[in-house]
Protein backbone atom coordinates (compact mmCIF):
# COMPACT_ATOMS: atom_id res chain seq x y z
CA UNK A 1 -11.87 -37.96 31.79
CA UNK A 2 -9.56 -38.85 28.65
CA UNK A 3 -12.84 -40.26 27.10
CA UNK A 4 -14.49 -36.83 27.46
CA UNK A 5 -11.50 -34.84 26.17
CA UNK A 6 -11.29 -37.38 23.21
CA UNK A 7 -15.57 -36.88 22.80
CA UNK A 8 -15.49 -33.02 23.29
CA UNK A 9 -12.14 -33.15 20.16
CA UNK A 10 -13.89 -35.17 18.40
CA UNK A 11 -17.13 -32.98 18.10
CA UNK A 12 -15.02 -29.80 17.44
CA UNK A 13 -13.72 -31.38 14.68
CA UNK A 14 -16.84 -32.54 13.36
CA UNK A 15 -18.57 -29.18 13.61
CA UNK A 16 -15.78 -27.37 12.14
CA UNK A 17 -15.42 -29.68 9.05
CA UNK A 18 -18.97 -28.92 8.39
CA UNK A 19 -18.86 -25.22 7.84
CA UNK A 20 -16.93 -25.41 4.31
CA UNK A 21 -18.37 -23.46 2.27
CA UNK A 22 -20.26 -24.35 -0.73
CA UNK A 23 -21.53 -21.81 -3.47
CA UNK A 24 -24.26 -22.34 -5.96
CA UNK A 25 -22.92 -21.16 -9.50
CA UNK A 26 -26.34 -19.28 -10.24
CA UNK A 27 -25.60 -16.97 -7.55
CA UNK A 28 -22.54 -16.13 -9.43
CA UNK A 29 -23.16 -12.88 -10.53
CA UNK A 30 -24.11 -11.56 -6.63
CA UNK A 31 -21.30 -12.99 -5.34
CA UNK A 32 -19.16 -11.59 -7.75
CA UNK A 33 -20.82 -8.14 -6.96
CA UNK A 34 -19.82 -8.67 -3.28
CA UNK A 35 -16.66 -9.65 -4.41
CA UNK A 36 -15.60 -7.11 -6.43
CA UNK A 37 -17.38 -4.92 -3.28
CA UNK A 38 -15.68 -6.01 -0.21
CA UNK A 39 -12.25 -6.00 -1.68
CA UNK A 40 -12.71 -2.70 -3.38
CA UNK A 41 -11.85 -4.23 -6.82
CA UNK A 42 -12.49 -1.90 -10.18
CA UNK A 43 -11.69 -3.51 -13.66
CA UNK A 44 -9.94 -0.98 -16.86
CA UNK A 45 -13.12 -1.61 -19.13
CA UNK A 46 -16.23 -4.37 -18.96
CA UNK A 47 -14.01 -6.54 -21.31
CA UNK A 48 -11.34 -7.08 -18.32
CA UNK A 49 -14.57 -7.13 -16.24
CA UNK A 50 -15.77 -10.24 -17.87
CA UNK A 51 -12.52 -11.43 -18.40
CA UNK A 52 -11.93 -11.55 -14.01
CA UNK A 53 -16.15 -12.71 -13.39
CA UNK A 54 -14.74 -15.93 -15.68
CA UNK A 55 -11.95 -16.37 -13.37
CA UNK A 56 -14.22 -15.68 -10.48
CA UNK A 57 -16.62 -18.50 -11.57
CA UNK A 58 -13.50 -20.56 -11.78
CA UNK A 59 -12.46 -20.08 -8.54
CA UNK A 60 -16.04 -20.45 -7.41
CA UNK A 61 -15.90 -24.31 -8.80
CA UNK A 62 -12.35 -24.92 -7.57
CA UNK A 63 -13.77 -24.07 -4.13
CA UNK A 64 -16.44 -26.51 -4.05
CA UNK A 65 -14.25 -29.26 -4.88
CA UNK A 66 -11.86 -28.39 -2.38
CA UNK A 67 -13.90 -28.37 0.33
CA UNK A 68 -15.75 -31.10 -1.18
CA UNK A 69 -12.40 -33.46 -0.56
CA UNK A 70 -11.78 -35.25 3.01
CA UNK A 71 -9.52 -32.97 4.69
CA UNK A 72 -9.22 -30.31 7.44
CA UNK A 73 -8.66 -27.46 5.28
CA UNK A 74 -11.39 -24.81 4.73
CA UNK A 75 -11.04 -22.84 1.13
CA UNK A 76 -12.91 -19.96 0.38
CA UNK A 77 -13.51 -16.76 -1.74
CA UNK A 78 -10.02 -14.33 -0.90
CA UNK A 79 -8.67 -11.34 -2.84
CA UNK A 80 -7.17 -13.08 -4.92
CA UNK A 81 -10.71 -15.15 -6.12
CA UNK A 82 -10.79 -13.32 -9.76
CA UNK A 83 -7.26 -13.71 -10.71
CA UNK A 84 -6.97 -14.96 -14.23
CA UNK A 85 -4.57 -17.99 -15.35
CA UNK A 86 -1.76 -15.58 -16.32
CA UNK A 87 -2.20 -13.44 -12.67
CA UNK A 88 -1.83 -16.25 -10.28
CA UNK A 89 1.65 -17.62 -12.30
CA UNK A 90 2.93 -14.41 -12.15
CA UNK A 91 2.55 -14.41 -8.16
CA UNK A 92 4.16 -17.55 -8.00
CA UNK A 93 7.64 -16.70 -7.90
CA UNK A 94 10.25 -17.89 -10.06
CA UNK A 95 9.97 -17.99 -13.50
CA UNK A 96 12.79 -19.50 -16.16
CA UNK A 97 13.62 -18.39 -19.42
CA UNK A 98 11.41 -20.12 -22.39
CA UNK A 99 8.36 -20.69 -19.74
């Protein structure tokens, strides 16, 4: 019975570690329309459009290699998947004078 358990663990594992997502950077610019659709996003002008697609496509990359690494974690596009540089270190919390 224990081998059967350990089988049956063993295959949910398996099958979940092979749904990570990977995303083909030509289908950037749909995805990004999806994005910027399913989380209701708008942008002040196309400048700060562009500026957030660029981070998007960034994210995009940083996703694959996640999920391309060994590991039980699962990353994928969020709300947070066209934050810029400067965005995502001002979520982070504390910062100290001079940085």
């Amino acid at each position: 019975m224990k081998f059967v358990v350990c089988v049956f663990l063993f295959a949910v594992v398996a099958v979940a570690l092979g749904d990570k997502p990977h995303y083909d950077l030509n289908d950037a610019p749909a995805l990004f329309e999806k994005f910027v659709k399913d989380f209701n996003k708008s942008y002040k002008d196309d400048a700060d459009r562009e500026v957030h697609y660029q981070a998007f496509v960034k994210s995009l990359q940083e996703i694959n290699e996640a999920n391309a690494r060994p590991s039980g974690t699962i990353y994928d596009i969020n709300n947070f998947a066209d934050y810029t540089e400067e965005e995502q270190s001002n979520m982070r919390g504390l910062v100290l004078p001079g940085e």
